[in-house]
Protein backbone atom coordinates (compact mmCIF):
# COMPACT_ATOMS: atom_id res chain seq x y z
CA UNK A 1 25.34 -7.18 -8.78
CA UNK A 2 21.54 -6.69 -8.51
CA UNK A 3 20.53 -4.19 -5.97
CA UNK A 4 17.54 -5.86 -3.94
CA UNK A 5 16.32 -2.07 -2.16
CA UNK A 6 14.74 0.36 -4.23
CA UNK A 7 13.67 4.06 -3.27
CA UNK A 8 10.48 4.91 -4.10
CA UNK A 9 9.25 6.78 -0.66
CA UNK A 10 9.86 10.47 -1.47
CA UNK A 11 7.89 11.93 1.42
CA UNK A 12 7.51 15.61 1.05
CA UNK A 13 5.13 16.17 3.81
CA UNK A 14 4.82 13.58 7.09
CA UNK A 15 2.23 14.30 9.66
CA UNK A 16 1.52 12.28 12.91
CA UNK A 17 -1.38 11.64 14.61
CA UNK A 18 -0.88 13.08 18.11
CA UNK A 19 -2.69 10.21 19.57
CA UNK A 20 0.16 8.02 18.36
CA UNK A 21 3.41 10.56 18.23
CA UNK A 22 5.13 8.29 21.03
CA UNK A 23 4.68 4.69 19.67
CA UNK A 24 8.21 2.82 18.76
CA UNK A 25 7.36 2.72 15.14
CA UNK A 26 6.97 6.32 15.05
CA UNK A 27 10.06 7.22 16.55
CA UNK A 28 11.59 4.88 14.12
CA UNK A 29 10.04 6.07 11.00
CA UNK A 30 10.88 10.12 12.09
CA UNK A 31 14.33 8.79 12.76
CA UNK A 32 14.48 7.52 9.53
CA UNK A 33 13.04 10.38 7.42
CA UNK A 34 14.80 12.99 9.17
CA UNK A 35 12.71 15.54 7.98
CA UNK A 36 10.27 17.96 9.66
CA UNK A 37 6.65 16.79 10.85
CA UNK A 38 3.61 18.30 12.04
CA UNK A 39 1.35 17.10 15.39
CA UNK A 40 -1.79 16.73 14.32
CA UNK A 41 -5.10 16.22 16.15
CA UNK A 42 -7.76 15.48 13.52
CA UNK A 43 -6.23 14.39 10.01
CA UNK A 44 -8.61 17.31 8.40
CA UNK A 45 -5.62 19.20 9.12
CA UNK A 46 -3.59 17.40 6.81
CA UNK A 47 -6.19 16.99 4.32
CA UNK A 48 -6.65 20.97 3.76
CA UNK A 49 -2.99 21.14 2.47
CA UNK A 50 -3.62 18.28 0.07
CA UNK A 51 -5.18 19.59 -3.31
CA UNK A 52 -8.06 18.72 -5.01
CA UNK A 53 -9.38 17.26 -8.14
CA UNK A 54 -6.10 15.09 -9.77
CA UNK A 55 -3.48 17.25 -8.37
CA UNK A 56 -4.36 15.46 -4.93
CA UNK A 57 -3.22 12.19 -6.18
CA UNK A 58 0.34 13.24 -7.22
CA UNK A 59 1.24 15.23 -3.82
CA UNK A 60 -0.88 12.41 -1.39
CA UNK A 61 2.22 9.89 -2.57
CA UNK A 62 4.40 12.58 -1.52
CA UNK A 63 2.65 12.82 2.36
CA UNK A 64 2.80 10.80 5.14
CA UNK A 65 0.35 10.54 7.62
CA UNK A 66 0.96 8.29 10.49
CA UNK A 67 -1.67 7.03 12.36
CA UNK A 68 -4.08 4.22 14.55
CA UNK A 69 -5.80 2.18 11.82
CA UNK A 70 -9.40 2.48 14.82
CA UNK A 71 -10.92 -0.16 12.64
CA UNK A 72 -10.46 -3.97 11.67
CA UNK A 73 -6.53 -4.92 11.30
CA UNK A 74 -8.07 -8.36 9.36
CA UNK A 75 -10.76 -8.07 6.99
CA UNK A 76 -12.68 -9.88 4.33
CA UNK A 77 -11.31 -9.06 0.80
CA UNK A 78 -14.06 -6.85 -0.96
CA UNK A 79 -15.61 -9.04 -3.89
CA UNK A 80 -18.85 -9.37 -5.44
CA UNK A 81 -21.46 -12.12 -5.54
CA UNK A 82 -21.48 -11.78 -9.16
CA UNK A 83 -18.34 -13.10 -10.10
CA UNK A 84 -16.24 -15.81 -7.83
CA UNK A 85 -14.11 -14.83 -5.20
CA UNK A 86 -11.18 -16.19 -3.30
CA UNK A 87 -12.22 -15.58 -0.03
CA UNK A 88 -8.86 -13.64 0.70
CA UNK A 89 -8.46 -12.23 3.71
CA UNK A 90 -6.43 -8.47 4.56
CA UNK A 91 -4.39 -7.64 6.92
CA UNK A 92 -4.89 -3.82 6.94
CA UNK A 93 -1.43 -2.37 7.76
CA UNK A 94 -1.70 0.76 5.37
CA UNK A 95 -2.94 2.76 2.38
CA UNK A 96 -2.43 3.95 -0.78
CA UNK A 97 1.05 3.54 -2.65
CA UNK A 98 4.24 5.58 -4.11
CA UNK A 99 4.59 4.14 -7.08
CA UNK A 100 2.34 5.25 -10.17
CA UNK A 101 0.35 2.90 -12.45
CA UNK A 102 -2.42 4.64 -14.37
CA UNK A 103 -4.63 1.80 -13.49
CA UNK A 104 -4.59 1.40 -10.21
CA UNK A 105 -8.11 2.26 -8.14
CA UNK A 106 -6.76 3.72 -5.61
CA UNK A 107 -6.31 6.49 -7.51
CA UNK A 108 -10.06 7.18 -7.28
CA UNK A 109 -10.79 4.93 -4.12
CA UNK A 110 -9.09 7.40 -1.56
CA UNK A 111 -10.42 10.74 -0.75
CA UNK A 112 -8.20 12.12 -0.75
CA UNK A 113 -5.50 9.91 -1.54
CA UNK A 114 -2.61 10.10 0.73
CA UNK A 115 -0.14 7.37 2.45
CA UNK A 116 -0.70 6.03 5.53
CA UNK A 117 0.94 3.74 7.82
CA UNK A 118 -0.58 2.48 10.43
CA UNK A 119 1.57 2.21 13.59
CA UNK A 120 -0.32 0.73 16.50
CA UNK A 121 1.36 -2.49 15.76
CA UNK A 122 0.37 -3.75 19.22
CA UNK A 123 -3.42 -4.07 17.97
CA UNK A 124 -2.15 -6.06 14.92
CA UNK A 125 -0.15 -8.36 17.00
CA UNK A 126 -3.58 -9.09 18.93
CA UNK A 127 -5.88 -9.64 15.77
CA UNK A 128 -3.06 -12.01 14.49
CA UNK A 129 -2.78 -14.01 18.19
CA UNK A 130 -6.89 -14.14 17.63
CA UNK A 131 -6.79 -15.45 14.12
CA UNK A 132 -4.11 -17.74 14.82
CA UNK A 133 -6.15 -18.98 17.85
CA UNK A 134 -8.91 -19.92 15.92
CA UNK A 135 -6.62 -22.70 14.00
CA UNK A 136 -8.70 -21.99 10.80
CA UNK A 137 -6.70 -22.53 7.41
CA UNK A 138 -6.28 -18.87 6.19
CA UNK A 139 -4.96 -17.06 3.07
CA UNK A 140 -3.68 -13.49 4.06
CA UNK A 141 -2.23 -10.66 2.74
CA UNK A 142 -0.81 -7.02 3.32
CA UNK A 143 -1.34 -6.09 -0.56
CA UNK A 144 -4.87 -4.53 -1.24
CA UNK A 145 -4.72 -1.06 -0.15
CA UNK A 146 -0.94 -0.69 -0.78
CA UNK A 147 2.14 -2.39 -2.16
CA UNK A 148 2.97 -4.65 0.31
CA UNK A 149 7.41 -3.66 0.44
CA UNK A 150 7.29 -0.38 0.07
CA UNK A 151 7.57 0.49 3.54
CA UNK A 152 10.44 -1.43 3.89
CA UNK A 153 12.54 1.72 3.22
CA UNK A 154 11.56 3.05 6.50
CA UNK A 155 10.17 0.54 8.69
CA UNK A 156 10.79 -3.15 8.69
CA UNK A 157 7.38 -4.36 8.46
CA UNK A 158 7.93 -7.27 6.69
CA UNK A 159 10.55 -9.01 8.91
CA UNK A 160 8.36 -8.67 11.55
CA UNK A 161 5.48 -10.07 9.91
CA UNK A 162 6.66 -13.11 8.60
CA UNK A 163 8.66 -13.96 12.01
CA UNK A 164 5.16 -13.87 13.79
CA UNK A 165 3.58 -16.44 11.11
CA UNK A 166 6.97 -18.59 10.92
CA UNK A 167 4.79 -19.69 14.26
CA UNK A 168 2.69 -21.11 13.39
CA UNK A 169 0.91 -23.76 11.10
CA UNK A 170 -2.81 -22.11 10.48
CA UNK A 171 -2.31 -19.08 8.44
CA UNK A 172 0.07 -18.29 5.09
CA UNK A 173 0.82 -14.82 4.87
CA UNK A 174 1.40 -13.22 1.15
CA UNK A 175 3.51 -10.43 0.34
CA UNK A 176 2.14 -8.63 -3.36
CA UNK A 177 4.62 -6.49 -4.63
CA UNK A 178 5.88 -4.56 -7.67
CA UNK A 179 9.70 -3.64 -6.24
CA UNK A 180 12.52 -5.92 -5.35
CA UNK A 181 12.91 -4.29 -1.73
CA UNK A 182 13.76 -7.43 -0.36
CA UNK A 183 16.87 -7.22 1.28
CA UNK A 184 15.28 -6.86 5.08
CA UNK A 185 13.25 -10.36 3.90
CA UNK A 186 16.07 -12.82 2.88
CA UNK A 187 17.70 -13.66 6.29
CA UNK A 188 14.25 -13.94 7.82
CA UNK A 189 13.37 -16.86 9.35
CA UNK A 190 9.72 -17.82 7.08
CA UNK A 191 9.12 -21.74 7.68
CA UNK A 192 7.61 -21.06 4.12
CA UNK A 193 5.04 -19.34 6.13
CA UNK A 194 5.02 -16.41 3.92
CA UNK A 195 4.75 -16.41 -0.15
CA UNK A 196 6.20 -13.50 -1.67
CA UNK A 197 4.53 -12.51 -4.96
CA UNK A 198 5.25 -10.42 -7.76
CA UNK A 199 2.45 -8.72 -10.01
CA UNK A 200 3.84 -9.28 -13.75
CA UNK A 201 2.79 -8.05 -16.90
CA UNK A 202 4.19 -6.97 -20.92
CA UNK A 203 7.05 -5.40 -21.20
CA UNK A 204 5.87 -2.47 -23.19
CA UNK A 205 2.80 -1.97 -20.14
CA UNK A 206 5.22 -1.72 -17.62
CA UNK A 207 6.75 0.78 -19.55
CA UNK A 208 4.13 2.79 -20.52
CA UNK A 209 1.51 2.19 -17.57
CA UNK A 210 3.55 1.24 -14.72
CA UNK A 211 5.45 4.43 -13.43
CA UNK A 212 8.20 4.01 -10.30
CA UNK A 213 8.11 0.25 -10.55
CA UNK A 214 10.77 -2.00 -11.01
CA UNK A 215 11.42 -3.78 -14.58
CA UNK A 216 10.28 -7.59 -14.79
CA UNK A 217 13.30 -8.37 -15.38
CA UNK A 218 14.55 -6.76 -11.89
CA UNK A 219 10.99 -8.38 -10.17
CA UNK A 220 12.32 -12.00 -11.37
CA UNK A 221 15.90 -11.56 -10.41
CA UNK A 222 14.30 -10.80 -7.12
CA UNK A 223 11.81 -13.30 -7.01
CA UNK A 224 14.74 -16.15 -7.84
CA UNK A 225 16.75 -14.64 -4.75
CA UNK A 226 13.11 -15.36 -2.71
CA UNK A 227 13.24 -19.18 -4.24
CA UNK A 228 16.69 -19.74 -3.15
CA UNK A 229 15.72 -18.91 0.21
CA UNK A 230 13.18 -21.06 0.33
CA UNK A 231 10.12 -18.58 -0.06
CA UNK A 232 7.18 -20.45 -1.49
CA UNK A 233 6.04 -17.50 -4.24
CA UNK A 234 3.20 -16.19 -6.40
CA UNK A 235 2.82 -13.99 -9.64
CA UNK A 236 -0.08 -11.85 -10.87
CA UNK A 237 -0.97 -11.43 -14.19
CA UNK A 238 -3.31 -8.81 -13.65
CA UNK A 239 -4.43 -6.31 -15.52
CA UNK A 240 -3.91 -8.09 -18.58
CA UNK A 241 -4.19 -5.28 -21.29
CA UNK A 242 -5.20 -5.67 -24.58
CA UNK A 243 -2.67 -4.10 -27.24
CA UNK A 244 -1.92 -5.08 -30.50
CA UNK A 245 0.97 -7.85 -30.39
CA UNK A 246 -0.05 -8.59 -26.67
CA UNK A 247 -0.47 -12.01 -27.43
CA UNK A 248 3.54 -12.77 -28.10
CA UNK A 249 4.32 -9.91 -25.89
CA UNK A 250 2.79 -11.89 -23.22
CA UNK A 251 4.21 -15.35 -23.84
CA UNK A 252 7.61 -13.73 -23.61
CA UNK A 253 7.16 -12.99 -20.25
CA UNK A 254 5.86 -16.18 -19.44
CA UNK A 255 8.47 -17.85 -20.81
CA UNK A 256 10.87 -15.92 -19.08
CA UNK A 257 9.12 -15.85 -15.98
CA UNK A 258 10.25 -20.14 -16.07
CA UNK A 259 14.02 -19.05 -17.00
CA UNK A 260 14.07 -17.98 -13.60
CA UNK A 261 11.49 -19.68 -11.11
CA UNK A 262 11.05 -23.35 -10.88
CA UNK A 263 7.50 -24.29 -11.46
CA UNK A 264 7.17 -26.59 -8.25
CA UNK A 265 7.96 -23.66 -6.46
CA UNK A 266 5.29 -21.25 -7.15
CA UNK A 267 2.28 -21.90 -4.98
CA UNK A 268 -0.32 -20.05 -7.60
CA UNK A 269 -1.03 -17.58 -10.50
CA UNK A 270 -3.61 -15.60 -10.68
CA UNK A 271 -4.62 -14.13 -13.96
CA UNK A 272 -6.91 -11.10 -14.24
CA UNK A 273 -8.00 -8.69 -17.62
CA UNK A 274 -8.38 -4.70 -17.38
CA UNK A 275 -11.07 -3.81 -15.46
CA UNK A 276 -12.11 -0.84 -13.81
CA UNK A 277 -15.02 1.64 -12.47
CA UNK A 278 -16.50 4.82 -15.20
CA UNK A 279 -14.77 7.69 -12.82
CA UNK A 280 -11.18 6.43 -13.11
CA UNK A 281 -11.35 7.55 -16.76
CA UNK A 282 -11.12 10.89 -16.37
CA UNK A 283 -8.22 10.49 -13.87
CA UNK A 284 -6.20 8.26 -16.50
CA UNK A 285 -6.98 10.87 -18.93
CA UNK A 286 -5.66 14.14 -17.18
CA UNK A 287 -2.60 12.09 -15.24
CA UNK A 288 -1.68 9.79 -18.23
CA UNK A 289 -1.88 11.66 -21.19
CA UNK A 290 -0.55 9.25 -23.30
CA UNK A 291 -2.40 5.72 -21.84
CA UNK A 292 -4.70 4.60 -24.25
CA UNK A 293 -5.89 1.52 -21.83
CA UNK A 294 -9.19 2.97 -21.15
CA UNK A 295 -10.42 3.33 -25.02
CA UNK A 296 -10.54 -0.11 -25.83
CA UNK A 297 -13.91 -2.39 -26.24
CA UNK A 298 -15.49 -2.09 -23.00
CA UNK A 299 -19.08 -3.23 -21.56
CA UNK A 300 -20.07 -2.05 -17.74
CA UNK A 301 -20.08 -5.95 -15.97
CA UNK A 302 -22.65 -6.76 -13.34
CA UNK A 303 -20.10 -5.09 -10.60
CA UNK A 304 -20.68 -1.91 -12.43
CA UNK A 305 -17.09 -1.89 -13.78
CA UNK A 306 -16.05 -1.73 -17.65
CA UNK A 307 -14.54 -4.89 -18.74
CA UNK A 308 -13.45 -6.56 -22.40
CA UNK A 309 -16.31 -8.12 -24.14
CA UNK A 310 -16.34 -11.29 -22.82
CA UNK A 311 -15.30 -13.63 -26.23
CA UNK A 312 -12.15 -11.51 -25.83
CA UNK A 313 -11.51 -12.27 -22.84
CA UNK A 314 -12.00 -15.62 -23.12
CA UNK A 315 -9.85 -16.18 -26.51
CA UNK A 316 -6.83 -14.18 -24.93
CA UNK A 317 -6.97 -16.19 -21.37
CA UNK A 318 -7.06 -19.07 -23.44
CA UNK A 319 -3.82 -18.61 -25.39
CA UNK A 320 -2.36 -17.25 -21.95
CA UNK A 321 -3.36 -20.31 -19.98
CA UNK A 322 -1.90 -22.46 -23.02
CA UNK A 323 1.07 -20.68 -22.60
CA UNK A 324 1.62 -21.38 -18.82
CA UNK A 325 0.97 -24.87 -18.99
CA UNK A 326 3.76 -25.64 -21.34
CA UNK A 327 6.25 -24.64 -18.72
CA UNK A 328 4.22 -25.99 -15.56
CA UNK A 329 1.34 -28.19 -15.87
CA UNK A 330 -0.03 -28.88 -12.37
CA UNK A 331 0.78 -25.26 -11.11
CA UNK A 332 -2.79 -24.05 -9.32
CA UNK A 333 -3.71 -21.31 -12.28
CA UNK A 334 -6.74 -19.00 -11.09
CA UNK A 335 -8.94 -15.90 -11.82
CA UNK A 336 -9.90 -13.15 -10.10
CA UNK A 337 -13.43 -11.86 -10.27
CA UNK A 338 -14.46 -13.99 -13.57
CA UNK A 339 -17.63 -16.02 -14.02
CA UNK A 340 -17.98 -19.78 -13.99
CA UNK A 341 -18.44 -19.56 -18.62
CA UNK A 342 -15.50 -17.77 -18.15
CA UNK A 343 -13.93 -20.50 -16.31
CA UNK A 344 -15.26 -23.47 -17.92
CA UNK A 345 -14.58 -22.18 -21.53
CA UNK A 346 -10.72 -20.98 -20.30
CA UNK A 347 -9.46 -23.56 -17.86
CA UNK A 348 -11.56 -26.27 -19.01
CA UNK A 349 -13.37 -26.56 -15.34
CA UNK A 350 -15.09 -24.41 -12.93
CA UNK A 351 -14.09 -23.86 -9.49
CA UNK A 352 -17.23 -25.82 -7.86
CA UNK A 353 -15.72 -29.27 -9.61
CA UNK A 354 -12.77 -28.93 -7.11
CA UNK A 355 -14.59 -27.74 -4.68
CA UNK A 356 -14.71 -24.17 -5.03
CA UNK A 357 -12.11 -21.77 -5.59
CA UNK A 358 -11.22 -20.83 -1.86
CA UNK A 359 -10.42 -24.79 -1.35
CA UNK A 360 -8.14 -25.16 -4.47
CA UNK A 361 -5.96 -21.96 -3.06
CA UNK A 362 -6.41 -23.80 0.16
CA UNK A 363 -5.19 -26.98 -0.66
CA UNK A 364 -2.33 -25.35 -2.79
CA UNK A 365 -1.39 -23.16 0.16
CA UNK A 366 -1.69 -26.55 2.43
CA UNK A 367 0.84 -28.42 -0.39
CA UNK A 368 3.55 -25.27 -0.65
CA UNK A 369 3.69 -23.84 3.05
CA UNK A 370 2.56 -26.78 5.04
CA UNK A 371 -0.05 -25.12 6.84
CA UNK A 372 -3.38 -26.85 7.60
């Protein structure tokens, strides 16, 4: 039988912000770890006992710091003007991640980079009754700064969540994950209010780049148990790396991705190439020794990241689109953070002949979850 819950939260070191040492989810979350903690009244406490340079980034996943999050529960999803954006909005319910993939930013993003949880859950509830108020179609999601199930190990966040947008009819809340911890989600009631989806990628990446993560195949087993729930869901093809054979490596895995998930049930895929910012190099280098992802054919793009040479890109989303739309035609395919030549020479369109790409994820969202 497949196990659907995962360990991945090793926490070494938990600290709690004195300021919020007698809120429920605290109590829960000691409770749960049953290990000692330290009071703490400025979090340059806990950052003295944290390393520095890459050392920092390999204890922070091992400590805890629980805390207010003092700014903006809901916030606009950082893009650029330079390439077109979603329009994705975050619901800010923590930082940083336990699992280990040499290219994630947070790596360098976080200074320095340690978990938090943020447990004034009171505040969220607010920001959500405001957004919800406003009756304004909205794409959500607790997956930027973190993975958004790994905290189901000691506090069910999720449950809670997608109760409070099962709700109502404004707002579709997405849950981005790499593990299968979704045994606290299956019984909850989700009026396919919430989309639960699963970054994918090659076999041999996941392997190799992807450290602490579950296999695909594990992610899709997990994903089916979603469908036959009724979860509207959502996969991620992003970073697509470039490696020889990645071409058949990655049809494989879209062609098993459609052994197990019906097409009409999958409310989008995003599909993304390798991109990142000059200082994460060195961190790959020192904490992957044997990743080769950031020697390939890289130019800086107008966002000041390195990306593939453009015709590359644009050849390899080709054949990846191609393969998709043998196995579901009309599903809503989009990028993140490409151009509209990028667009119009992969998809065949750019997103301003629909309407722009915020009102295609709109209008896909409206179709799957019945929100409007």
């Amino acid at each position: 039988m497949q196990k659907f819950l995962i360990k991945i939260l090793k926490i070494a070191d938990l600290y709690i912000d004195r300021d919020v040492a007698d809120f429920p989810a605290t109590r829960v979350i000691c409770d749960h770890l049953d290990i000692p903690y330290h009071i703490i009244d400025s979090p340059d406490e806990m950052y003295r006992s944290v390393t520095t340079a890459v050392s920092a980034v390999d204890q922070g996943k091992k400590t805890l710091f629980l805390t207010r999050n003092r700014g903006k529960f809901i916030r606009q999803c950082p893009g650029t003007e330079y390439y077109t954006c979603c329009n994705y909005m975050i619901l800010h319910v923590g930082t940083f991640c336990t699992m280990d993939c040499s290219y994630c930013i947070l790596q360098s993003y976080f200074h320095p980079p340690v978990l938090q949880f943020f447990v004034n859950h009171d505040d969220m509830e607010d920001a959500l009754d405001h957004l919800f108020s406003q009756k304004k179609l909205t794409r959500i999601g607790t997956g930027e700064y973190t993975d958004s199930l790994i905290w189901e190990e000691i506090y069910p966040l999720a449950p809670q969540l997608i109760d409070k947008f099962s709700h109502q009819s404004h707002a579709v809340l997405e849950l981005k994950t790499k593990t299968v911890n979704i045994e606290n989600i299956l019984s909850a009631r989700h009026n396919q209010k919430t989309i639960v989806s699963w970054s994918l990628n090659a076999e041999a990446v996941v392997k190799s780049e992807e450290r602490k993560t579950a296999g695909i195949r594990a992610r899709l087993a997990a994903a089916a148990k979603c469908q036959a729930e009724g979860y509207p869901l959502a996969f991620h093809f992003d970073p697509l790396i470039f490696y020889p054979g990645c071409e058949e490596a990655y049809k494989n895995i879209i062609e098993l991705l459609f052994s197990y998930i019906a097409a009409e049930n999958i409310v989008w895929i995003s599909l993304g190439s390798f991109r990142f910012m000059p200082d994460l190099k060195s961190i790959v280098e020192e904490r992957f020794r044997q990743s080769r992802i950031v020697y390939g054919e890289f130019v800086k793009g107008m966002d000041g990241k390195m990306r593939y040479f453009k015709p590359l890109r644009i050849r390899f989303y080709q054949t990846i689109i191609a393969a998709i739309r043998q196995f579901a035609p009309d599903v809503t395919l989009y990028f993140c953070m490409e151009d509209d030549e990028v667009w119009t020479k992969s998809m065949g369109f750019k997103p301003a002949d629909y309407g722009g790409l915020p009102q295609m994820l709109d209008d896909s969202a409206s179709r799957h979850c019945h929100i409007f």
